[in-house]
PDB file of N, CA and C in Angstrom:
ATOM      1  N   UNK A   1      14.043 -13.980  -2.053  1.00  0.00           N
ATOM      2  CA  UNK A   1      15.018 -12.972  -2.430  1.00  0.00           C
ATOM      3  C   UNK A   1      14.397 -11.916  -3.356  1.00  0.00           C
ATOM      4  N   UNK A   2      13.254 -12.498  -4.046  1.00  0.00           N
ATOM      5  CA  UNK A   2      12.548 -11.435  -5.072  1.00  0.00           C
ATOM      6  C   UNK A   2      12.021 -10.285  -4.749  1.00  0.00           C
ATOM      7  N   UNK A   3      11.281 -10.718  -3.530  1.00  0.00           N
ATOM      8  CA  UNK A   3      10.509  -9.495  -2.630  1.00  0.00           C
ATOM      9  C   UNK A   3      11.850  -8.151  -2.272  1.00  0.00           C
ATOM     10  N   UNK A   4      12.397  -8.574  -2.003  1.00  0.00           N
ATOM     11  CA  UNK A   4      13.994  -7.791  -1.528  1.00  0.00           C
ATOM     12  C   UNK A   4      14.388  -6.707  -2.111  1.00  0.00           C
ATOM     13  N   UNK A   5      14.656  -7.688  -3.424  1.00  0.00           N
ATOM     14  CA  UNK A   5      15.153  -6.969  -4.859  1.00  0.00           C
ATOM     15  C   UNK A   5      13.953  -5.822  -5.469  1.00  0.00           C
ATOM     16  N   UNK A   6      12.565  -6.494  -5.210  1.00  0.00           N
ATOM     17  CA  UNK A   6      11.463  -5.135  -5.958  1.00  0.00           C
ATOM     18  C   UNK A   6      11.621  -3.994  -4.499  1.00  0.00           C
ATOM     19  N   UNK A   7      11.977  -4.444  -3.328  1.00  0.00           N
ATOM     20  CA  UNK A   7      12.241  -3.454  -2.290  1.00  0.00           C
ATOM     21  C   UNK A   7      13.182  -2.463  -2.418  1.00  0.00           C
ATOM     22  N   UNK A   8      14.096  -3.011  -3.107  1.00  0.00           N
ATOM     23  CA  UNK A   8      15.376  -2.116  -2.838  1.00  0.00           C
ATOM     24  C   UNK A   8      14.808  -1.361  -4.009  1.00  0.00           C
ATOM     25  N   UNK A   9      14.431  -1.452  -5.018  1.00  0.00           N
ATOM     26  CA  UNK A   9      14.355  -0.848  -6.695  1.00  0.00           C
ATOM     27  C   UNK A   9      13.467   0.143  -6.234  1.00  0.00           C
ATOM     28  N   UNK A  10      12.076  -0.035  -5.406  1.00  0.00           N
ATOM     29  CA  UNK A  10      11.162   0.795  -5.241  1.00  0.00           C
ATOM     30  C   UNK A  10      11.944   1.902  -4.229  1.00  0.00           C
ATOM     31  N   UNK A  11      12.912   1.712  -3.526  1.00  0.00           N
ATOM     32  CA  UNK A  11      13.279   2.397  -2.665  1.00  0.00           C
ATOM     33  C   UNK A  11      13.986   3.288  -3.311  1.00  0.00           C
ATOM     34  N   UNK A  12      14.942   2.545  -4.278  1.00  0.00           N
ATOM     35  CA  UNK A  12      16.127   3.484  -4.948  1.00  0.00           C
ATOM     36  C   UNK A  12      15.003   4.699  -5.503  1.00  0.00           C
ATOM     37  N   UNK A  13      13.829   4.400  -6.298  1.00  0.00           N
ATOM     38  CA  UNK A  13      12.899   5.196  -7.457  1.00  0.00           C
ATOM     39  C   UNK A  13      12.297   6.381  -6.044  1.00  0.00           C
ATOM     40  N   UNK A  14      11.904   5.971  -5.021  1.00  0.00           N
ATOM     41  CA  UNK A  14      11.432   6.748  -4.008  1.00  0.00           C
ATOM     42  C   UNK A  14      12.553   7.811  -3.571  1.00  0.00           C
ATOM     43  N   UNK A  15      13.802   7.141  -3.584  1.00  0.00           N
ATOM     44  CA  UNK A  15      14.812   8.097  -2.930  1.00  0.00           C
ATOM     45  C   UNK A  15      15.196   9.105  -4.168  1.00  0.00           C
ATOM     46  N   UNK A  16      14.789   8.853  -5.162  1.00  0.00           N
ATOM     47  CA  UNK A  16      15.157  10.060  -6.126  1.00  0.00           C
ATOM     48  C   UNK A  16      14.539  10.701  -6.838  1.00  0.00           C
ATOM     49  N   UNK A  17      12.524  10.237  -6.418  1.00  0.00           N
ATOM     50  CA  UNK A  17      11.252  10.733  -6.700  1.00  0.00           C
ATOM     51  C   UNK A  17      11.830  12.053  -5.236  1.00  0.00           C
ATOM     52  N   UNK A  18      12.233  11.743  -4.622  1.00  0.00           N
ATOM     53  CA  UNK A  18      12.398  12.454  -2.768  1.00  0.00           C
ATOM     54  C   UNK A  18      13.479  13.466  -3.349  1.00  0.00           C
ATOM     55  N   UNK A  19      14.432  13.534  -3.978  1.00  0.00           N
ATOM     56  CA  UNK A  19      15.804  13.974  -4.320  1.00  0.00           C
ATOM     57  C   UNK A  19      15.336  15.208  -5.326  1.00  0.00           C
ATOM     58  N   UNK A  20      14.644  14.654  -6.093  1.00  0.00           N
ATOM     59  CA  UNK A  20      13.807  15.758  -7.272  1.00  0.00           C
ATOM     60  C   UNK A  20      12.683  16.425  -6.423  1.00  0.00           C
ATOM     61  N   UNK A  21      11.811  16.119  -5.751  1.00  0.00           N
ATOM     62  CA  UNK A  21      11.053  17.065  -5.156  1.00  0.00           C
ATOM     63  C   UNK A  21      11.509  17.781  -4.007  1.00  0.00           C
ATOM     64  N   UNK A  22      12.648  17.934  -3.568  1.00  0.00           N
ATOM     65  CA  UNK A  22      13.561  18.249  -2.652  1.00  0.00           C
ATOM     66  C   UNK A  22      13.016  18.301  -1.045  1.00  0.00           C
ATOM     67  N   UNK A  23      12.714  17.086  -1.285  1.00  0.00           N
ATOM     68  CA  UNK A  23      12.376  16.464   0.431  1.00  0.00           C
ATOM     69  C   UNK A  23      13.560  15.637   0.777  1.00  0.00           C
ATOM     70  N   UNK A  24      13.773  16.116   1.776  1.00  0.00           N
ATOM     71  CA  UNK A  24      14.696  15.093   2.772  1.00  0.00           C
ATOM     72  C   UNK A  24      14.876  13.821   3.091  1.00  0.00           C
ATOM     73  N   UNK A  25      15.139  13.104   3.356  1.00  0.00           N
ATOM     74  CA  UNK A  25      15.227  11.796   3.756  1.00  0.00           C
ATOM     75  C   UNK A  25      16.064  11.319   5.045  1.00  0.00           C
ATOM     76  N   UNK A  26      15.145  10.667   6.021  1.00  0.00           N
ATOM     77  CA  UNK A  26      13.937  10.274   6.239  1.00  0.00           C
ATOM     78  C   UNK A  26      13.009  11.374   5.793  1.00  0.00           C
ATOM     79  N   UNK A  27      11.905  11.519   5.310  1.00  0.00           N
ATOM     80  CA  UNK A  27      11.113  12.325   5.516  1.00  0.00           C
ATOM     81  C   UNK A  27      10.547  12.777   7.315  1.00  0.00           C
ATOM     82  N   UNK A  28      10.400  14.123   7.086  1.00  0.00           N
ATOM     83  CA  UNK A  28       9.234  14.524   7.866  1.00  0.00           C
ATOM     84  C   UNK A  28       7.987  13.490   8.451  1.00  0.00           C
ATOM     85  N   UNK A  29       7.798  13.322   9.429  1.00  0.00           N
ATOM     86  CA  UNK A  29       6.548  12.189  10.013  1.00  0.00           C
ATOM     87  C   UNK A  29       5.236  12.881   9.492  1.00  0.00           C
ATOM     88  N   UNK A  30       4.582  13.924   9.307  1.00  0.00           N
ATOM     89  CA  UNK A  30       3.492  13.985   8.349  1.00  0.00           C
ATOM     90  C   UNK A  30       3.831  13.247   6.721  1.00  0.00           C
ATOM     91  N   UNK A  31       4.991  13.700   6.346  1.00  0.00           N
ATOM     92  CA  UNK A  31       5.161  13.640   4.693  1.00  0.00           C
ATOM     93  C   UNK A  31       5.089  11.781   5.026  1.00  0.00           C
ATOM     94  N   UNK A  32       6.180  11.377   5.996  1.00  0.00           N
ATOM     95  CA  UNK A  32       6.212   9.520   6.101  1.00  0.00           C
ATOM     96  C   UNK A  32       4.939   9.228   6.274  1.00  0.00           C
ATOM     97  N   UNK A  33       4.275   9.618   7.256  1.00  0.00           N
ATOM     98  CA  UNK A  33       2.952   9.129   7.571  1.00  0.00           C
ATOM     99  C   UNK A  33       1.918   9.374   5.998  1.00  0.00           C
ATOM    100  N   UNK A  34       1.897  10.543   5.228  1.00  0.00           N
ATOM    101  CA  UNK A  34       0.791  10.170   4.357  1.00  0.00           C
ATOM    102  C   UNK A  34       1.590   9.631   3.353  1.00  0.00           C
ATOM    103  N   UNK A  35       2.973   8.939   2.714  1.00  0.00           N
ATOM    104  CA  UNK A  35       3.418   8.066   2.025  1.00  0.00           C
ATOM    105  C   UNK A  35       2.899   6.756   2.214  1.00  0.00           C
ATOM    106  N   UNK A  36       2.618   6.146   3.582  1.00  0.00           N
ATOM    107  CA  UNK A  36       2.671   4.965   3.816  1.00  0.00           C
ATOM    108  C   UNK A  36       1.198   4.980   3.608  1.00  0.00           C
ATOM    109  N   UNK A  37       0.472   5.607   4.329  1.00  0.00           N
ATOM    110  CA  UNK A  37      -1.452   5.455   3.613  1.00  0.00           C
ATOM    111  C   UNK A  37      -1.378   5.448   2.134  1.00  0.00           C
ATOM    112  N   UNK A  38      -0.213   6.458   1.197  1.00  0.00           N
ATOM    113  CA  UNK A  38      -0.529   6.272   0.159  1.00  0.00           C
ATOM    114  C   UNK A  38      -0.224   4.776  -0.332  1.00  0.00           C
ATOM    115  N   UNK A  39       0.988   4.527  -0.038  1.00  0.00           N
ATOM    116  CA  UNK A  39       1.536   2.445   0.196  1.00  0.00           C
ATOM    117  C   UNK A  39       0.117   1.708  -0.080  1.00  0.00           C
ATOM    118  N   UNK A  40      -0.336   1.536   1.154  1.00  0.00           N
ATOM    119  CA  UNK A  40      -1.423   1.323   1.435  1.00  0.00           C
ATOM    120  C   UNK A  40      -2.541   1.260   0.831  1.00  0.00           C
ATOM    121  N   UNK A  41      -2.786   2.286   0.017  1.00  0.00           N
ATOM    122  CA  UNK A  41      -4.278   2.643  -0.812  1.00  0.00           C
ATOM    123  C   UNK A  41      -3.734   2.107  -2.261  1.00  0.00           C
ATOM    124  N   UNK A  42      -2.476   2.315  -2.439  1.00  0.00           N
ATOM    125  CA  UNK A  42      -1.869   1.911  -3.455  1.00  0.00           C
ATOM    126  C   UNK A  42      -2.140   0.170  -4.161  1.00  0.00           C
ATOM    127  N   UNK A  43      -1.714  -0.544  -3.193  1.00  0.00           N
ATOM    128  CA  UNK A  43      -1.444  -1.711  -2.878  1.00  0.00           C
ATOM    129  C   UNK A  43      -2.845  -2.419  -3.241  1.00  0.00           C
ATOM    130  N   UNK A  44      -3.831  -1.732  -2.423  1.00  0.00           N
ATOM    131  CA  UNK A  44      -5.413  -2.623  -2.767  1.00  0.00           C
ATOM    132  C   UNK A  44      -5.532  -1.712  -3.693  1.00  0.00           C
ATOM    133  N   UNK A  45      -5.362  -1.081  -4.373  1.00  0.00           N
ATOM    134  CA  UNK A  45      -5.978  -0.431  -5.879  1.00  0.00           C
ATOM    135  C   UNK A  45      -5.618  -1.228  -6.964  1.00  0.00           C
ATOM    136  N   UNK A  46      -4.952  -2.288  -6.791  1.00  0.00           N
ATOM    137  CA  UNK A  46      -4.711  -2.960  -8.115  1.00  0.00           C
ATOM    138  C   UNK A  46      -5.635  -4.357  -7.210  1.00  0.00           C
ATOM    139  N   UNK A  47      -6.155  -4.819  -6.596  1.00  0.00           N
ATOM    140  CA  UNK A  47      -6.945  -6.321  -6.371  1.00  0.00           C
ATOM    141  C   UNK A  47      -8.560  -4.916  -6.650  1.00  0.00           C
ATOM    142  N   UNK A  48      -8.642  -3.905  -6.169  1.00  0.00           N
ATOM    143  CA  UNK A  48      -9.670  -3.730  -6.740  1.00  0.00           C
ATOM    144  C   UNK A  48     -10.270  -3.533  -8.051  1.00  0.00           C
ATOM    145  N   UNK A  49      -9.126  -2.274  -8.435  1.00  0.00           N
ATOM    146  CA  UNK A  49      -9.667  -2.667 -10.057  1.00  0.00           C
ATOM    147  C   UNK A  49      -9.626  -3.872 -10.889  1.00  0.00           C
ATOM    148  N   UNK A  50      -8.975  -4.814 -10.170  1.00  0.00           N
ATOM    149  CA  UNK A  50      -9.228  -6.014 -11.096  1.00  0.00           C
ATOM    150  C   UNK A  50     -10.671  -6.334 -10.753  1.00  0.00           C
ATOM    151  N   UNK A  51     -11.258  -6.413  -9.784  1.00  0.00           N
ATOM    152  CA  UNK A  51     -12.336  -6.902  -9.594  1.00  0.00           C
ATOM    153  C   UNK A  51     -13.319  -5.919 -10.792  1.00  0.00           C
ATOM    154  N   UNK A  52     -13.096  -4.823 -10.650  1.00  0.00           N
ATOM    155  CA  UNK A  52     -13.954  -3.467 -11.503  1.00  0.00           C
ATOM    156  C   UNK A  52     -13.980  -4.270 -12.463  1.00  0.00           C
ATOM    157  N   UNK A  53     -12.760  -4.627 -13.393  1.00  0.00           N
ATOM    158  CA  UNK A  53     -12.383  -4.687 -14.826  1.00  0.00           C
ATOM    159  C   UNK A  53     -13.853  -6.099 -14.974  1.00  0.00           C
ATOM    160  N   UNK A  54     -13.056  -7.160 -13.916  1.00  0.00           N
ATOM    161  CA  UNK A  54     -14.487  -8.293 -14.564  1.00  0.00           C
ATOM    162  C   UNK A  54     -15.613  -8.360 -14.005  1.00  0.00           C
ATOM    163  N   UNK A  55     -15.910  -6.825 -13.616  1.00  0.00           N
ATOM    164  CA  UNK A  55     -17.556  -6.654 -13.353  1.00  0.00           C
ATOM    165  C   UNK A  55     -17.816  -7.277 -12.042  1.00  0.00           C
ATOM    166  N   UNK A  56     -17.237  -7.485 -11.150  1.00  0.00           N
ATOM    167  CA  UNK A  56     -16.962  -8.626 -10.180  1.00  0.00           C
ATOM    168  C   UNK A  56     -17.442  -7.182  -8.766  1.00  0.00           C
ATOM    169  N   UNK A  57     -18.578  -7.591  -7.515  1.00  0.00           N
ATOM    170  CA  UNK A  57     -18.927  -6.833  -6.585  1.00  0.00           C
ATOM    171  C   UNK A  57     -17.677  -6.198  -5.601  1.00  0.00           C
ATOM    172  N   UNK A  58     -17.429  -5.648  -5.590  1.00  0.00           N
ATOM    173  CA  UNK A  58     -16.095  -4.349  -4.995  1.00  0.00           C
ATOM    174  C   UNK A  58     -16.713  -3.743  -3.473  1.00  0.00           C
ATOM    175  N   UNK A  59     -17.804  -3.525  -2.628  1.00  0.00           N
ATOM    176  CA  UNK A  59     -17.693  -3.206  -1.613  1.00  0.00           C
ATOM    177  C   UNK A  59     -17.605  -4.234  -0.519  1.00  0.00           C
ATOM    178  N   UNK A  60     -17.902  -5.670  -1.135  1.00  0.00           N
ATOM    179  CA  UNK A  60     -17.261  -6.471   0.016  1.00  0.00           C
ATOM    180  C   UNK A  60     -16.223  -6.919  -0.001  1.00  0.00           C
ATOM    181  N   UNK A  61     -15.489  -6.735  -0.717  1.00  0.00           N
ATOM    182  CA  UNK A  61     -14.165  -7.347  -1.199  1.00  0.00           C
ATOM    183  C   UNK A  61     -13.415  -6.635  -0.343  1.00  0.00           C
ATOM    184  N   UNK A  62     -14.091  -4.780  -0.362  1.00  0.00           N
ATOM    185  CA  UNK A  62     -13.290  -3.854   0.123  1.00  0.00           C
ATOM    186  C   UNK A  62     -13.553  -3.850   1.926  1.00  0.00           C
ATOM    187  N   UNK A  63     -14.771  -4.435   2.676  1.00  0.00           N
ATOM    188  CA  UNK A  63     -15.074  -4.745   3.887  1.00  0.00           C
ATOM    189  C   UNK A  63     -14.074  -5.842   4.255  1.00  0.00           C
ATOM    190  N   UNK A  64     -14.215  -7.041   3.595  1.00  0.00           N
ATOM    191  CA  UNK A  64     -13.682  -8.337   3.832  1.00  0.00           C
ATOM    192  C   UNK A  64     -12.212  -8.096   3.798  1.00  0.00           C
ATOM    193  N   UNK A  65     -11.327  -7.660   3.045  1.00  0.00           N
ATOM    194  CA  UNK A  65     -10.447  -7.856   2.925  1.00  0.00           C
ATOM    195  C   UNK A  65      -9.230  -6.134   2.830  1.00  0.00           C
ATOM    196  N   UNK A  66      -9.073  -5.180   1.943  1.00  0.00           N
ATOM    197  CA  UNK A  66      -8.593  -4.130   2.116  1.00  0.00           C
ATOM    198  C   UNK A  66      -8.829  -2.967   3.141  1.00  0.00           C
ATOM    199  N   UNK A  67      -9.912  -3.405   4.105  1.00  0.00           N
ATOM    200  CA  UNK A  67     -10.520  -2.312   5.184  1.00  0.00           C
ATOM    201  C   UNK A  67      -9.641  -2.294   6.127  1.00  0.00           C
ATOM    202  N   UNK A  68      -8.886  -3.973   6.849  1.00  0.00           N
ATOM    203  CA  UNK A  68      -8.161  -4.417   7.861  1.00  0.00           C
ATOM    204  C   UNK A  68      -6.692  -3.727   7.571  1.00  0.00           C
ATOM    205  N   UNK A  69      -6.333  -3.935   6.326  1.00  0.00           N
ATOM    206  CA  UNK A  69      -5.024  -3.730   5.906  1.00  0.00           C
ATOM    207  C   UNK A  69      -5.212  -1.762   5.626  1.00  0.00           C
ATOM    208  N   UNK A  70      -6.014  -1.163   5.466  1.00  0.00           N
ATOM    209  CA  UNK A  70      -5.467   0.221   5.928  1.00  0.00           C
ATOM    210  C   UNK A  70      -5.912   0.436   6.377  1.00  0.00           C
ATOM    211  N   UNK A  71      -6.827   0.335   7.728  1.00  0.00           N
ATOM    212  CA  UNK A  71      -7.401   0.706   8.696  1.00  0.00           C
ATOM    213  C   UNK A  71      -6.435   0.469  10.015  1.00  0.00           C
ATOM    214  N   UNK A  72      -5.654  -0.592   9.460  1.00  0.00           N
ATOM    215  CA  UNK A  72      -4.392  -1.373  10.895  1.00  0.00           C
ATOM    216  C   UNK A  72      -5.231  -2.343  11.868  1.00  0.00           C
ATOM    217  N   UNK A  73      -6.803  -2.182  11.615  1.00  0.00           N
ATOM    218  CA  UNK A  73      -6.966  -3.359  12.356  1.00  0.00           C
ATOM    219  C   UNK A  73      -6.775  -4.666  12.122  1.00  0.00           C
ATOM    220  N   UNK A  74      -6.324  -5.606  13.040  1.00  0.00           N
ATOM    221  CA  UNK A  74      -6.226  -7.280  13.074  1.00  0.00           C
ATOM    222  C   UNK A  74      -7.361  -7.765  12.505  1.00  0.00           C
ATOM    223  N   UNK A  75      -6.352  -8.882  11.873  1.00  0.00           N
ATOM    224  CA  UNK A  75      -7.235  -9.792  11.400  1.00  0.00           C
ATOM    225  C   UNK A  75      -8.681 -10.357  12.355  1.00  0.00           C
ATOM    226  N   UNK A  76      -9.547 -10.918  11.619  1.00  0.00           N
ATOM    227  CA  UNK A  76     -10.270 -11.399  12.467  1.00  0.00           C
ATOM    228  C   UNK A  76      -9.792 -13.072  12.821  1.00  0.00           C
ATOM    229  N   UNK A  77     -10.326 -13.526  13.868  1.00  0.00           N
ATOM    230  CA  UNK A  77      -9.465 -14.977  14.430  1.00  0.00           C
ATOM    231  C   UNK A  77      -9.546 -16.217  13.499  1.00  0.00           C
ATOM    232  N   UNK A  78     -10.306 -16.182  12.429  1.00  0.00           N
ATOM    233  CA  UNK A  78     -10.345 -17.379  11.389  1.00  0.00           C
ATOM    234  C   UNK A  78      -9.864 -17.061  10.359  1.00  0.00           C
ATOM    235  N   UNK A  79      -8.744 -15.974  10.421  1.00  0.00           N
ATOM    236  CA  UNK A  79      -7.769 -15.131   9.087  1.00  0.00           C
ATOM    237  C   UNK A  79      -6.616 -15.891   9.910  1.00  0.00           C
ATOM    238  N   UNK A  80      -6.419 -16.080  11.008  1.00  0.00           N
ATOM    239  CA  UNK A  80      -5.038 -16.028  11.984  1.00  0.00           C
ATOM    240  C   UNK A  80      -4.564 -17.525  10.661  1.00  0.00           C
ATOM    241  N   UNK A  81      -3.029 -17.356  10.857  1.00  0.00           N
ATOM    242  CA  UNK A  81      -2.975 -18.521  10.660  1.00  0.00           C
ATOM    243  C   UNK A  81      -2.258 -19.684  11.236  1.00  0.00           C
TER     244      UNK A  81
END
């Protein structure tokens, strides 16, 4: 139910980040389309800088694991679960 609840909150803050910059809603499919890459880039920017913070190697982390998730390609077959 938690996931839900930070859904709806992020949505409400989006729909009135959208309301103040006087974009429409739905957005436009360019404006949707580079929101969701931003989602996206968003999302692995906090597992990367954690890695930054404890000095910890960041371009395989970013091959292995955040490349699939904004690139849209599938997992590889020993990710499946």
């Amino acid at each position: 139910m938690k996931p839900f609840l930070a859904a709806l909150g992020i949505g409400i803050l989006v729909g009135a980040l959208y309301s103040l910059l006087g974009t429409r809603s739905p957005a436009p499919p360019a404006i949707a389309l580079l929101g969701l890459l931003g989602m996206l880039l968003g999302e692995q920017a906090v597992p990367l800088v954690t890695r930054v913070i404890h000095g910890q190697e960041v371009a395989s982390f970013w091959k292995a694991s955040c490349a699939e998730r904004v690139t849209g390609l599938p997992p590889a077959p020993d990710d499946a679960p």
